[in-house]
C-alpha atoms as a PDB file:
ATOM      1  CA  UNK A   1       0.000   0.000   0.000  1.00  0.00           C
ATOM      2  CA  UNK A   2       1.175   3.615  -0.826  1.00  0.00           C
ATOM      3  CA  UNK A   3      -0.515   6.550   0.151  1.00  0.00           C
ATOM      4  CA  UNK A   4      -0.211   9.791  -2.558  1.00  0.00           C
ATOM      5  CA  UNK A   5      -0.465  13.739  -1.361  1.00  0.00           C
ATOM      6  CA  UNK A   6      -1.989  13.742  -4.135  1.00  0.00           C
ATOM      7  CA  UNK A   7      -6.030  14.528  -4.847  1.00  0.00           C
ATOM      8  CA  UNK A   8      -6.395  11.626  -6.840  1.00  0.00           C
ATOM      9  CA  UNK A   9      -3.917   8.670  -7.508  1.00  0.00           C
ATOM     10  CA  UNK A  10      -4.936   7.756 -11.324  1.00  0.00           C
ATOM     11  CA  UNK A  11      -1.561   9.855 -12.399  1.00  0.00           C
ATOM     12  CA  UNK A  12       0.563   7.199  -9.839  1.00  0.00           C
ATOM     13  CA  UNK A  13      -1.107   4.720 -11.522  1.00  0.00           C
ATOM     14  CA  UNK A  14      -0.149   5.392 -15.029  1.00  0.00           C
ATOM     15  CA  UNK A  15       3.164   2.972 -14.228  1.00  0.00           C
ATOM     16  CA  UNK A  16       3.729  -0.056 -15.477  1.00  0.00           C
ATOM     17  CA  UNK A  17       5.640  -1.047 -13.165  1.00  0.00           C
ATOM     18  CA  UNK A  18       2.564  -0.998 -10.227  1.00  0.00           C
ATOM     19  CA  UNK A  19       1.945  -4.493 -10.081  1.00  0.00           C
ATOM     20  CA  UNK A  20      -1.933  -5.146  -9.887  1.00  0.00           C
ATOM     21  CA  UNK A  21      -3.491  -5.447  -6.394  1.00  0.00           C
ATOM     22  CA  UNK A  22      -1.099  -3.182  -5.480  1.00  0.00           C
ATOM     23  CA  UNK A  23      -3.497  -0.373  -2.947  1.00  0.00           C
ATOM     24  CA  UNK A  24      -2.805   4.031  -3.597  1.00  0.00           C
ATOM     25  CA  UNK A  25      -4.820   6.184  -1.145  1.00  0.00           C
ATOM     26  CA  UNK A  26      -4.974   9.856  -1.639  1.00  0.00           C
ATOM     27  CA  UNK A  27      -4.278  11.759   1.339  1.00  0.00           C
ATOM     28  CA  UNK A  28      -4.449  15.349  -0.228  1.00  0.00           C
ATOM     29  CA  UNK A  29      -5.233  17.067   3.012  1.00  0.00           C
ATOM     30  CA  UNK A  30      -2.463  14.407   4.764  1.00  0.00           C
ATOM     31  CA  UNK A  31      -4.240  13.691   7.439  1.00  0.00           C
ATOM     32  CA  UNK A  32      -3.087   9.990   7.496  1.00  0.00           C
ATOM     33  CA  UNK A  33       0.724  11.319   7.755  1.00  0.00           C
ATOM     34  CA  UNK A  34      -0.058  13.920  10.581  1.00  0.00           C
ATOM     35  CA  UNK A  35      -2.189  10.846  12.133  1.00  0.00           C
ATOM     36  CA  UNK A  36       1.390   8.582  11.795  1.00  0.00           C
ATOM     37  CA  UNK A  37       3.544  11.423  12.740  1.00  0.00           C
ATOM     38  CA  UNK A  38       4.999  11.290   9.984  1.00  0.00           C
ATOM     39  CA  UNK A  39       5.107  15.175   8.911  1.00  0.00           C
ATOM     40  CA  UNK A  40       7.733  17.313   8.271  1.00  0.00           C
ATOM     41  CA  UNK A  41       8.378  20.833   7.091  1.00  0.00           C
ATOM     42  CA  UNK A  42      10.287  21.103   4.050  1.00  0.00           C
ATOM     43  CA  UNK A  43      10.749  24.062   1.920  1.00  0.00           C
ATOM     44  CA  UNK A  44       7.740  26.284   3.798  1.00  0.00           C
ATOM     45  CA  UNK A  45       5.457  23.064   3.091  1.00  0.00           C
ATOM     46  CA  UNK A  46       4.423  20.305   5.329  1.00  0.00           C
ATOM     47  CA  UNK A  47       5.335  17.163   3.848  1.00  0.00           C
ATOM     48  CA  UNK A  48       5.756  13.427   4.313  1.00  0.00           C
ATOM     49  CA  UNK A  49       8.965  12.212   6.160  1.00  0.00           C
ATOM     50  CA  UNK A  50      10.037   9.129   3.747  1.00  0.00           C
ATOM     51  CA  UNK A  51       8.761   6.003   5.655  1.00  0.00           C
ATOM     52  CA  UNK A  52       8.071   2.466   5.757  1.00  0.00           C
ATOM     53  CA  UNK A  53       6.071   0.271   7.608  1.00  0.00           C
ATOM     54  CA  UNK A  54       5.960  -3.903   7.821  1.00  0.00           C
ATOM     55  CA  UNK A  55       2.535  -5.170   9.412  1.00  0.00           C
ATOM     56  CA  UNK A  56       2.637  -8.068  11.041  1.00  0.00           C
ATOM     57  CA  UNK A  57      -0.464 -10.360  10.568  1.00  0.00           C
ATOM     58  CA  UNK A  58      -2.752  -9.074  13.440  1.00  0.00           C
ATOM     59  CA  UNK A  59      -2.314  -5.580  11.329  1.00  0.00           C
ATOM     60  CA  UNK A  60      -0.192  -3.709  13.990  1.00  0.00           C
ATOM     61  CA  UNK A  61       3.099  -2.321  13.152  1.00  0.00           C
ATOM     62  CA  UNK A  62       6.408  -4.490  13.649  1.00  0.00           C
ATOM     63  CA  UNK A  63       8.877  -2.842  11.957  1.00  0.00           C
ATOM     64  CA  UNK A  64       9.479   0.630  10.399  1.00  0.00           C
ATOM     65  CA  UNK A  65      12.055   3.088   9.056  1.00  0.00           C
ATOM     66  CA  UNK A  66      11.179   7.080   9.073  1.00  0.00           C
ATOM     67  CA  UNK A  67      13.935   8.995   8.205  1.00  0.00           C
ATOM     68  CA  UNK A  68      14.199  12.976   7.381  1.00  0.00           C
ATOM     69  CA  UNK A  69      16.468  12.050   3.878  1.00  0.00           C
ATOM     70  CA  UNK A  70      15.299  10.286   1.174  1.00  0.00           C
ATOM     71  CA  UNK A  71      18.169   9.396   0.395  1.00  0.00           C
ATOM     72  CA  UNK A  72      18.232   6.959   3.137  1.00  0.00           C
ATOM     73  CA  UNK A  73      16.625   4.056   2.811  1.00  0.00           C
ATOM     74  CA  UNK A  74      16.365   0.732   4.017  1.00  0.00           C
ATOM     75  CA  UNK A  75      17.860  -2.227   1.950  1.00  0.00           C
ATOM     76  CA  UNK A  76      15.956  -4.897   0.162  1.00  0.00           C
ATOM     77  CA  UNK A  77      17.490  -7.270   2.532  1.00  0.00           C
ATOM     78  CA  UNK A  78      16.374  -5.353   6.166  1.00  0.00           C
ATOM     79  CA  UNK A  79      12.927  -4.936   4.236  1.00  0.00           C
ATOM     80  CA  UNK A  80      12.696  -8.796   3.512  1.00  0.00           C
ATOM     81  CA  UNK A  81      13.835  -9.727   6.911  1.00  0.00           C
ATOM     82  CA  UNK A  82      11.620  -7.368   8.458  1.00  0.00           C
ATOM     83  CA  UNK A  83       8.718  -8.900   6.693  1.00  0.00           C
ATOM     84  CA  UNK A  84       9.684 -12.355   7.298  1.00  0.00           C
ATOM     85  CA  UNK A  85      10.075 -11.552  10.675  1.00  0.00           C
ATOM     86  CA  UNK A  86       6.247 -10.568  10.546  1.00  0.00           C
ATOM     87  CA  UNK A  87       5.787 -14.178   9.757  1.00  0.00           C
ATOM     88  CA  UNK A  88       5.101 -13.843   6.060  1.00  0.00           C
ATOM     89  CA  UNK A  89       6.504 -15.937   3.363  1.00  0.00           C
ATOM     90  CA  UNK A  90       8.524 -14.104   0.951  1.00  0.00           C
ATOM     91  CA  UNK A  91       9.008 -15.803  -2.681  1.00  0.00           C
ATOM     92  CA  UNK A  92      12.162 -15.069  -4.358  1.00  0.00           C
END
């Protein structure tokens, strides 16, 4: 799941590279990234700190990684192991 500042999320959509099944919510108003704490003031404008979550399968949170730079970001492997850690399989 993604969530988009933007009003709607046909334009993120446009990719081919979204895999089907694959979940955009518009959050134009970013209410859900207050709500996560996840705002941050860039540039005179409140935007989203670069974040992301692994649910476990009860749907609470068991791992994340907020940062202030997007330029820092987890790797694939801390991702995977976070997930499998959740207790999902993960198919190579």
């Amino acid at each position: 799941m993604a969530i988009s500042a933007e009003e709607s999320t046909d334009q993120v959509r446009r990719g081919d590279w979204i895999p089907d099944g694959f979940v955009f919510l518009p959050d134009p108003r970013g209410r859900i990234i207050a709500d996560w704490g996840l705002s941050h003031l860039t540039f005179g404008m409140d935007v989203s700190r670069p974040a992301l979550f692994v649910l476990g399968p009860d749907g609470r949170v068991s791992w994340r990684h907020v940062t202030d730079n997007w330029r820092r970001r987890p790797s694939p492997e801390d991702v995977l192991r976070a997930v499998r850690s959740a207790g999902a399989s993960v198919q190579p």
